[in-house]
N, C-alpha and C. Protein backbone atom coordinates (compact mmCIF):
# COMPACT_ATOMS: atom_id res chain seq x y z
N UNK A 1 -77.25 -43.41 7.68
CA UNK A 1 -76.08 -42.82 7.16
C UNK A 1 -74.98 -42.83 8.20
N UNK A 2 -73.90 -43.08 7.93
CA UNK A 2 -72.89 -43.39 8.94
C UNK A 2 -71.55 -42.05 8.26
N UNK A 3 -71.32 -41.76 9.73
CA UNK A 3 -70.95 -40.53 9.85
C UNK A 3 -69.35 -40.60 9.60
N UNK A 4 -68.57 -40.06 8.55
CA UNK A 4 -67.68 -40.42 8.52
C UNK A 4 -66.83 -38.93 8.15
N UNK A 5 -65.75 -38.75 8.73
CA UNK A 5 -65.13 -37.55 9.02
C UNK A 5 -64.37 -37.65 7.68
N UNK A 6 -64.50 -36.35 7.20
CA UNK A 6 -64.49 -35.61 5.57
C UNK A 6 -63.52 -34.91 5.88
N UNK A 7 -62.11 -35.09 4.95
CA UNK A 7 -61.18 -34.55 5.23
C UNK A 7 -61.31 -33.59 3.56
N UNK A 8 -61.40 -32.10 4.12
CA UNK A 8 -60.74 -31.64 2.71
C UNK A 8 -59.54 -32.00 2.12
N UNK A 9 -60.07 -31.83 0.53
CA UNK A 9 -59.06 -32.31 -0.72
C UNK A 9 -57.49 -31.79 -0.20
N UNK A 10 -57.18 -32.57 -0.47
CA UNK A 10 -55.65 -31.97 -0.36
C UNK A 10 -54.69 -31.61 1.46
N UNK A 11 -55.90 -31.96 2.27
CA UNK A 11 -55.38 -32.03 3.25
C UNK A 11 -54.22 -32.84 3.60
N UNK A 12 -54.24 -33.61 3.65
CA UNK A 12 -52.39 -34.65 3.91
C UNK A 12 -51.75 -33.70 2.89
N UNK A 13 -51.51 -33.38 1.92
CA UNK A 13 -50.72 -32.52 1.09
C UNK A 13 -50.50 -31.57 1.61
N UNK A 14 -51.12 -30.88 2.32
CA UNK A 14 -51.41 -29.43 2.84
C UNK A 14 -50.36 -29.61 4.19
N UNK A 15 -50.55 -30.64 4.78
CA UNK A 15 -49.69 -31.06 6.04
C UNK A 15 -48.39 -31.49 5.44
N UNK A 16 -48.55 -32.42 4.65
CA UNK A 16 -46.77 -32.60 4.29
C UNK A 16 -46.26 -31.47 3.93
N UNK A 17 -46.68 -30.82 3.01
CA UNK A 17 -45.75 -29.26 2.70
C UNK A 17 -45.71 -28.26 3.38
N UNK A 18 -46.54 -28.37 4.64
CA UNK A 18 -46.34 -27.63 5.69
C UNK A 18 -45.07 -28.09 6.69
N UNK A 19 -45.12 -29.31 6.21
CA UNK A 19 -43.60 -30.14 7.08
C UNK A 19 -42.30 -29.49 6.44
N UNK A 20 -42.66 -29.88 5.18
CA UNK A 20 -41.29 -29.63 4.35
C UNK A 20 -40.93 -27.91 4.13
N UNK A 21 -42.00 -26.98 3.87
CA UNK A 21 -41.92 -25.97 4.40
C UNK A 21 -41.56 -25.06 6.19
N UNK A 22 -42.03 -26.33 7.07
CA UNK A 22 -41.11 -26.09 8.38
C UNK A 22 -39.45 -25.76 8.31
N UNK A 23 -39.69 -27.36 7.26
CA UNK A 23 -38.60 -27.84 7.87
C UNK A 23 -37.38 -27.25 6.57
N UNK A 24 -37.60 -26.68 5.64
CA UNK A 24 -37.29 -25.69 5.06
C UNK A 24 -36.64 -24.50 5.85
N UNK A 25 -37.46 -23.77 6.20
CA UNK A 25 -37.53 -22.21 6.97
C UNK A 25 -36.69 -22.52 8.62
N UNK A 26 -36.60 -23.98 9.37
CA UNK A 26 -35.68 -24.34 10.43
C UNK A 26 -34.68 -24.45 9.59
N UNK A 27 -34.30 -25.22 8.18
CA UNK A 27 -32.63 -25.39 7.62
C UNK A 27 -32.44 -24.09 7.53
N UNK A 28 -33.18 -23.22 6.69
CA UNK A 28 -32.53 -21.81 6.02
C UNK A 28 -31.94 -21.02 7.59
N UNK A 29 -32.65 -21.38 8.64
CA UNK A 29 -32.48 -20.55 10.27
C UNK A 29 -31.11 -21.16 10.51
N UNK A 30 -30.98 -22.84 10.66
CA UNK A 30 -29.94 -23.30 11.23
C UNK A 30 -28.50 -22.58 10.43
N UNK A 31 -28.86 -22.95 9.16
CA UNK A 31 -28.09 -22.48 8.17
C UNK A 31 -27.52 -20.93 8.42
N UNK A 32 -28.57 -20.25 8.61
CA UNK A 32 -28.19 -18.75 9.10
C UNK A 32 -27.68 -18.81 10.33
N UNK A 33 -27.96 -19.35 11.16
CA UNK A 33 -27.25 -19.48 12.58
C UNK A 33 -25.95 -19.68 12.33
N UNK A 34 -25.50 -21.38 11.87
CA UNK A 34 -24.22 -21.50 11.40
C UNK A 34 -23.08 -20.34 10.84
N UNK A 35 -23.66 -19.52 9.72
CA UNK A 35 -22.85 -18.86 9.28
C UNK A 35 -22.37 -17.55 9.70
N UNK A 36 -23.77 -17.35 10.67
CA UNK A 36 -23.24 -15.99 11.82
C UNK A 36 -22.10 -16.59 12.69
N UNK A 37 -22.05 -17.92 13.28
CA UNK A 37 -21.37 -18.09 14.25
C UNK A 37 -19.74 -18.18 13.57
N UNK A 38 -20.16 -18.75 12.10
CA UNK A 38 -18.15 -18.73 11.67
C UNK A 38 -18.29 -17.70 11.31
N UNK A 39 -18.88 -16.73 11.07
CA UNK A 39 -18.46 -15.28 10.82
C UNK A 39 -17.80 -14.51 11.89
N UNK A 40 -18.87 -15.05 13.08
CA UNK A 40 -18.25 -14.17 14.79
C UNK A 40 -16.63 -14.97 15.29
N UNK A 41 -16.58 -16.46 14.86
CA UNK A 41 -15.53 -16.75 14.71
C UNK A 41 -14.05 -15.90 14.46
N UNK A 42 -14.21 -15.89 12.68
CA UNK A 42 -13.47 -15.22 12.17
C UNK A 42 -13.16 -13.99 12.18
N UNK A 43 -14.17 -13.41 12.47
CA UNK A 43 -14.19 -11.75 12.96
C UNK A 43 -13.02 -11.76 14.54
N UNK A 44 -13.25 -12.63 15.24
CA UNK A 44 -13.04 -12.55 16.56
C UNK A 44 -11.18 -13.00 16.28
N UNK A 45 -11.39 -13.85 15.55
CA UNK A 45 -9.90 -14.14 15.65
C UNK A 45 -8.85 -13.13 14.64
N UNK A 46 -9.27 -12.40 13.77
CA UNK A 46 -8.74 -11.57 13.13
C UNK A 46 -9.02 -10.37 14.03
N UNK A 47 -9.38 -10.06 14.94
CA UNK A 47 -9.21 -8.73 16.03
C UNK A 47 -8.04 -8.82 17.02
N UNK A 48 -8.30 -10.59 17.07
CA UNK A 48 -6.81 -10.90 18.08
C UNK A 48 -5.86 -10.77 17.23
N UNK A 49 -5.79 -10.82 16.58
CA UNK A 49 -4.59 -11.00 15.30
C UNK A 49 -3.72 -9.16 15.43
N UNK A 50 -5.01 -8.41 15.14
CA UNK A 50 -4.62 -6.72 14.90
C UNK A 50 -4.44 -6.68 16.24
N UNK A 51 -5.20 -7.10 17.72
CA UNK A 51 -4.41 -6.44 18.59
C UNK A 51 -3.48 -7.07 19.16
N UNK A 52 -2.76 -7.69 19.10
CA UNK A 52 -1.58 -8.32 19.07
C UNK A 52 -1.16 -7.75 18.22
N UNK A 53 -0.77 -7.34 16.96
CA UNK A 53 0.15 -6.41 16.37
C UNK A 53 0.03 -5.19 16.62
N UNK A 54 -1.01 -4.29 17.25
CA UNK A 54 -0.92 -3.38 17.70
C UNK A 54 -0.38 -3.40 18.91
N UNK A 55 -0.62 -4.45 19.95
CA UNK A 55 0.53 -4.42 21.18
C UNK A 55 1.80 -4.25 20.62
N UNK A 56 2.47 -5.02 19.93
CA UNK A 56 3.79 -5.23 19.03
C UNK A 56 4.02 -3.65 18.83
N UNK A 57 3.33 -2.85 17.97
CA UNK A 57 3.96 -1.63 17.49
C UNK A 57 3.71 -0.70 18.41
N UNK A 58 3.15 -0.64 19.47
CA UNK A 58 3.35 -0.02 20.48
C UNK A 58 4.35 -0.06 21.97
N UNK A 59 4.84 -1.36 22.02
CA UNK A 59 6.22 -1.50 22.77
C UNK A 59 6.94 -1.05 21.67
N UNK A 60 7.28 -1.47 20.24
CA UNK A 60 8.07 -1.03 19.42
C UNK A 60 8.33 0.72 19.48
N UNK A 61 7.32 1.49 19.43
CA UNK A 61 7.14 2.87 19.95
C UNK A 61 8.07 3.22 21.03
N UNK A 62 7.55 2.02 21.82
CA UNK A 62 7.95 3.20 23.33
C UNK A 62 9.72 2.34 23.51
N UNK A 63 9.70 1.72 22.74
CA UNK A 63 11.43 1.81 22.87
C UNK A 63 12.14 2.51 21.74
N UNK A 64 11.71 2.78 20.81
CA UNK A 64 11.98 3.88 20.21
C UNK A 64 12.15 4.99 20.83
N UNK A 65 10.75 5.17 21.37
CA UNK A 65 10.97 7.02 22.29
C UNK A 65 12.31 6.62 23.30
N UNK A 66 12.58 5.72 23.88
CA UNK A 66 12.95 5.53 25.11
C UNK A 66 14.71 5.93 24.26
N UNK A 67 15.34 5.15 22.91
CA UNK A 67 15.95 5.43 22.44
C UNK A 67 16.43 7.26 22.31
N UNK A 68 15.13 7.67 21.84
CA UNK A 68 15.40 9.16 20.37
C UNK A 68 15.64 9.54 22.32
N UNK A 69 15.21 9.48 23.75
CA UNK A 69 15.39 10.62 24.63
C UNK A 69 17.11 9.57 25.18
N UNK A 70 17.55 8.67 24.94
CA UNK A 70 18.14 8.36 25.69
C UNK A 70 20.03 9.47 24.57
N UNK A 71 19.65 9.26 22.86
CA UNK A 71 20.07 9.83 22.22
C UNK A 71 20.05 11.36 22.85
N UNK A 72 18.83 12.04 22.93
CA UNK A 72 18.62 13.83 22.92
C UNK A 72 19.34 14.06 24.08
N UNK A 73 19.51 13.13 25.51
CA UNK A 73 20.30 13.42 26.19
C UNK A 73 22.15 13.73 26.39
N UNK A 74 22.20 12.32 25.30
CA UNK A 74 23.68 12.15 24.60
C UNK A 74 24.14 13.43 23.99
N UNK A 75 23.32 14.04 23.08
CA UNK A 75 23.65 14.88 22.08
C UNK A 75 23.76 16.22 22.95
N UNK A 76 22.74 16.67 24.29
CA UNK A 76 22.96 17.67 25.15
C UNK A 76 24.53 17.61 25.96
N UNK A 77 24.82 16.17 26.63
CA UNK A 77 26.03 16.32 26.92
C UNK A 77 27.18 16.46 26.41
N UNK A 78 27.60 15.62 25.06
CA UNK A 78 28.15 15.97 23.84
C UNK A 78 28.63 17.72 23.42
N UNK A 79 27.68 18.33 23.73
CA UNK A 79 27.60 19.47 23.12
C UNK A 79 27.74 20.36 24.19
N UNK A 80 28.01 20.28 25.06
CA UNK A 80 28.38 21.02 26.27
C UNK A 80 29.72 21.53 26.47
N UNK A 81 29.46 23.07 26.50
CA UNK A 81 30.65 24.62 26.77
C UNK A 81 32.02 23.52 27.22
N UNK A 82 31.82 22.96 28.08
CA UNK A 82 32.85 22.33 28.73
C UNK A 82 33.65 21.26 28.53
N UNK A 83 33.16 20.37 27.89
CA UNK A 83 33.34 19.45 27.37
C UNK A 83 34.31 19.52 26.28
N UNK A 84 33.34 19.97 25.50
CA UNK A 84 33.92 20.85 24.14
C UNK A 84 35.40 21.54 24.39
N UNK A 85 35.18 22.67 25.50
CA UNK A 85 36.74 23.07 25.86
C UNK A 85 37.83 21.88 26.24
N UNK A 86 37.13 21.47 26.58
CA UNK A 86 38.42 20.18 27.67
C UNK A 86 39.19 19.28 26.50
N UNK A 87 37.88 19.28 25.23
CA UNK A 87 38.75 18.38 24.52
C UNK A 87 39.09 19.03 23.25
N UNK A 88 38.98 20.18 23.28
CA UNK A 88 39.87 21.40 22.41
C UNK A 88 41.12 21.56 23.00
N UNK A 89 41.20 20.87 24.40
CA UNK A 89 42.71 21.51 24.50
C UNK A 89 43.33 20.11 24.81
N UNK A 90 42.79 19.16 25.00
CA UNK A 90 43.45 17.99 25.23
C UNK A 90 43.69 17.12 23.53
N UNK A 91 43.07 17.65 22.69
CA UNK A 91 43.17 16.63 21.64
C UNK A 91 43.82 17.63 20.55
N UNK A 92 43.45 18.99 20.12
CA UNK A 92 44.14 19.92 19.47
C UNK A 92 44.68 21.18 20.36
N UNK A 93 45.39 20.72 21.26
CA UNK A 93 46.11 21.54 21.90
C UNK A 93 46.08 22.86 22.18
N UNK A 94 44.70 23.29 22.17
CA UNK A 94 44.04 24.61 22.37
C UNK A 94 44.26 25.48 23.28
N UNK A 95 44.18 27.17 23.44
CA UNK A 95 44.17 27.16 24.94
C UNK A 95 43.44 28.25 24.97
N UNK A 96 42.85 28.89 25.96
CA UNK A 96 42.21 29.90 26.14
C UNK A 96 43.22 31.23 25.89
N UNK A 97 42.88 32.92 25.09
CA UNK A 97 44.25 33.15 25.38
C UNK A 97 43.79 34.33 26.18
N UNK A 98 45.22 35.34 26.50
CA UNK A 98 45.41 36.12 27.58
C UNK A 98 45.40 37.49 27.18
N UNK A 99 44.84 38.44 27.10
CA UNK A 99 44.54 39.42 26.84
C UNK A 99 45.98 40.55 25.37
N UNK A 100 47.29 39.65 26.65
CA UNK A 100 48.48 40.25 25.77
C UNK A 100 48.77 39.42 24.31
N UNK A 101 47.94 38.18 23.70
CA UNK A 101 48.38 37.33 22.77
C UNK A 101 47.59 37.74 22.25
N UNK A 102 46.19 38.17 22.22
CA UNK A 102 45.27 38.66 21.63
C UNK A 102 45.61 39.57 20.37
N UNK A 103 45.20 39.47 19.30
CA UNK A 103 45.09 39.99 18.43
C UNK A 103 44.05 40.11 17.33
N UNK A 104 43.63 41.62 16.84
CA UNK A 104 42.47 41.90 15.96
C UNK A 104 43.04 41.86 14.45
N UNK A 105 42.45 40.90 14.28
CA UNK A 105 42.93 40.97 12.51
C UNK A 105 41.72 41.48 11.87
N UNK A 106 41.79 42.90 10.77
CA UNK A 106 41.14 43.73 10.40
C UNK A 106 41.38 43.39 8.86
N UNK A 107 40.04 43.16 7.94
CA UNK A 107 40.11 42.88 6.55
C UNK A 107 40.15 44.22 5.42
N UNK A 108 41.13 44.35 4.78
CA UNK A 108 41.25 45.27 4.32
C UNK A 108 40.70 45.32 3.05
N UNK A 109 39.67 45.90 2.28
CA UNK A 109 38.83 46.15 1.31
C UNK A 109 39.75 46.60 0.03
N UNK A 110 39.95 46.22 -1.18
CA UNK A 110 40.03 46.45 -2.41
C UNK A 110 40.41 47.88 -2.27
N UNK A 111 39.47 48.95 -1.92
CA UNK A 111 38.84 50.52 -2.28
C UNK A 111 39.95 50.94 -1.20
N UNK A 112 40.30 50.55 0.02
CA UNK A 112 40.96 50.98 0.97
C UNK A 112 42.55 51.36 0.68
């Protein structure tokens, strides 16, 4: 009897669909690999996107503030005792008066 090596039924079958099942479960991986990486892509470039517009609205901010204090200062000098006098008397001819020009004007009531 000559000895001859007995391959179970279905063995080569068993190996090819173990190939194609490899090589299955490596596409579905590559495949998943791929689509993480354009995902980290796109993720990555839409973060540059927001912070770059968040740089943008934050210089926009601070020249704003730099504005509303360069204004709050305007509006303090503007509004100053002195100022105010100087050009009460230089533009409507105003004047401070003197005790003898002074006069109390008293409102006299209906009943009175």
């Amino acid at each position: 009897m000559s000895k001859k090596k007995l391959k179970p039924p279905g063995a080569m079958e068993a190996v090819i669909t173990g190939m194609f099942r490899g090589q299955l479960i490596n596409s579905l991986l590559i495949a998943g690999v791929m689509l993480s990486a354009f995902t980290l892509i796109i993720t990555s470039h839409e973060q540059r996107q927001q912070y770059a517009k968040l740089e943008n609205l934050q210089q926009n901010r601070d020249q704003l503030d730099v504005e509303w204090r360069r204004l709050r200062l305007e509006q303090r000098v503007m509004a100053e005792h002195s100022r105010l006098e100087q050009l009460a008397s230089k533009k409507l001819g105003m004047k401070n008066l003197d005790l003898k020009s002074e006069r109390i004007v008293r409102r006299i009531s209906d009943g009175e």
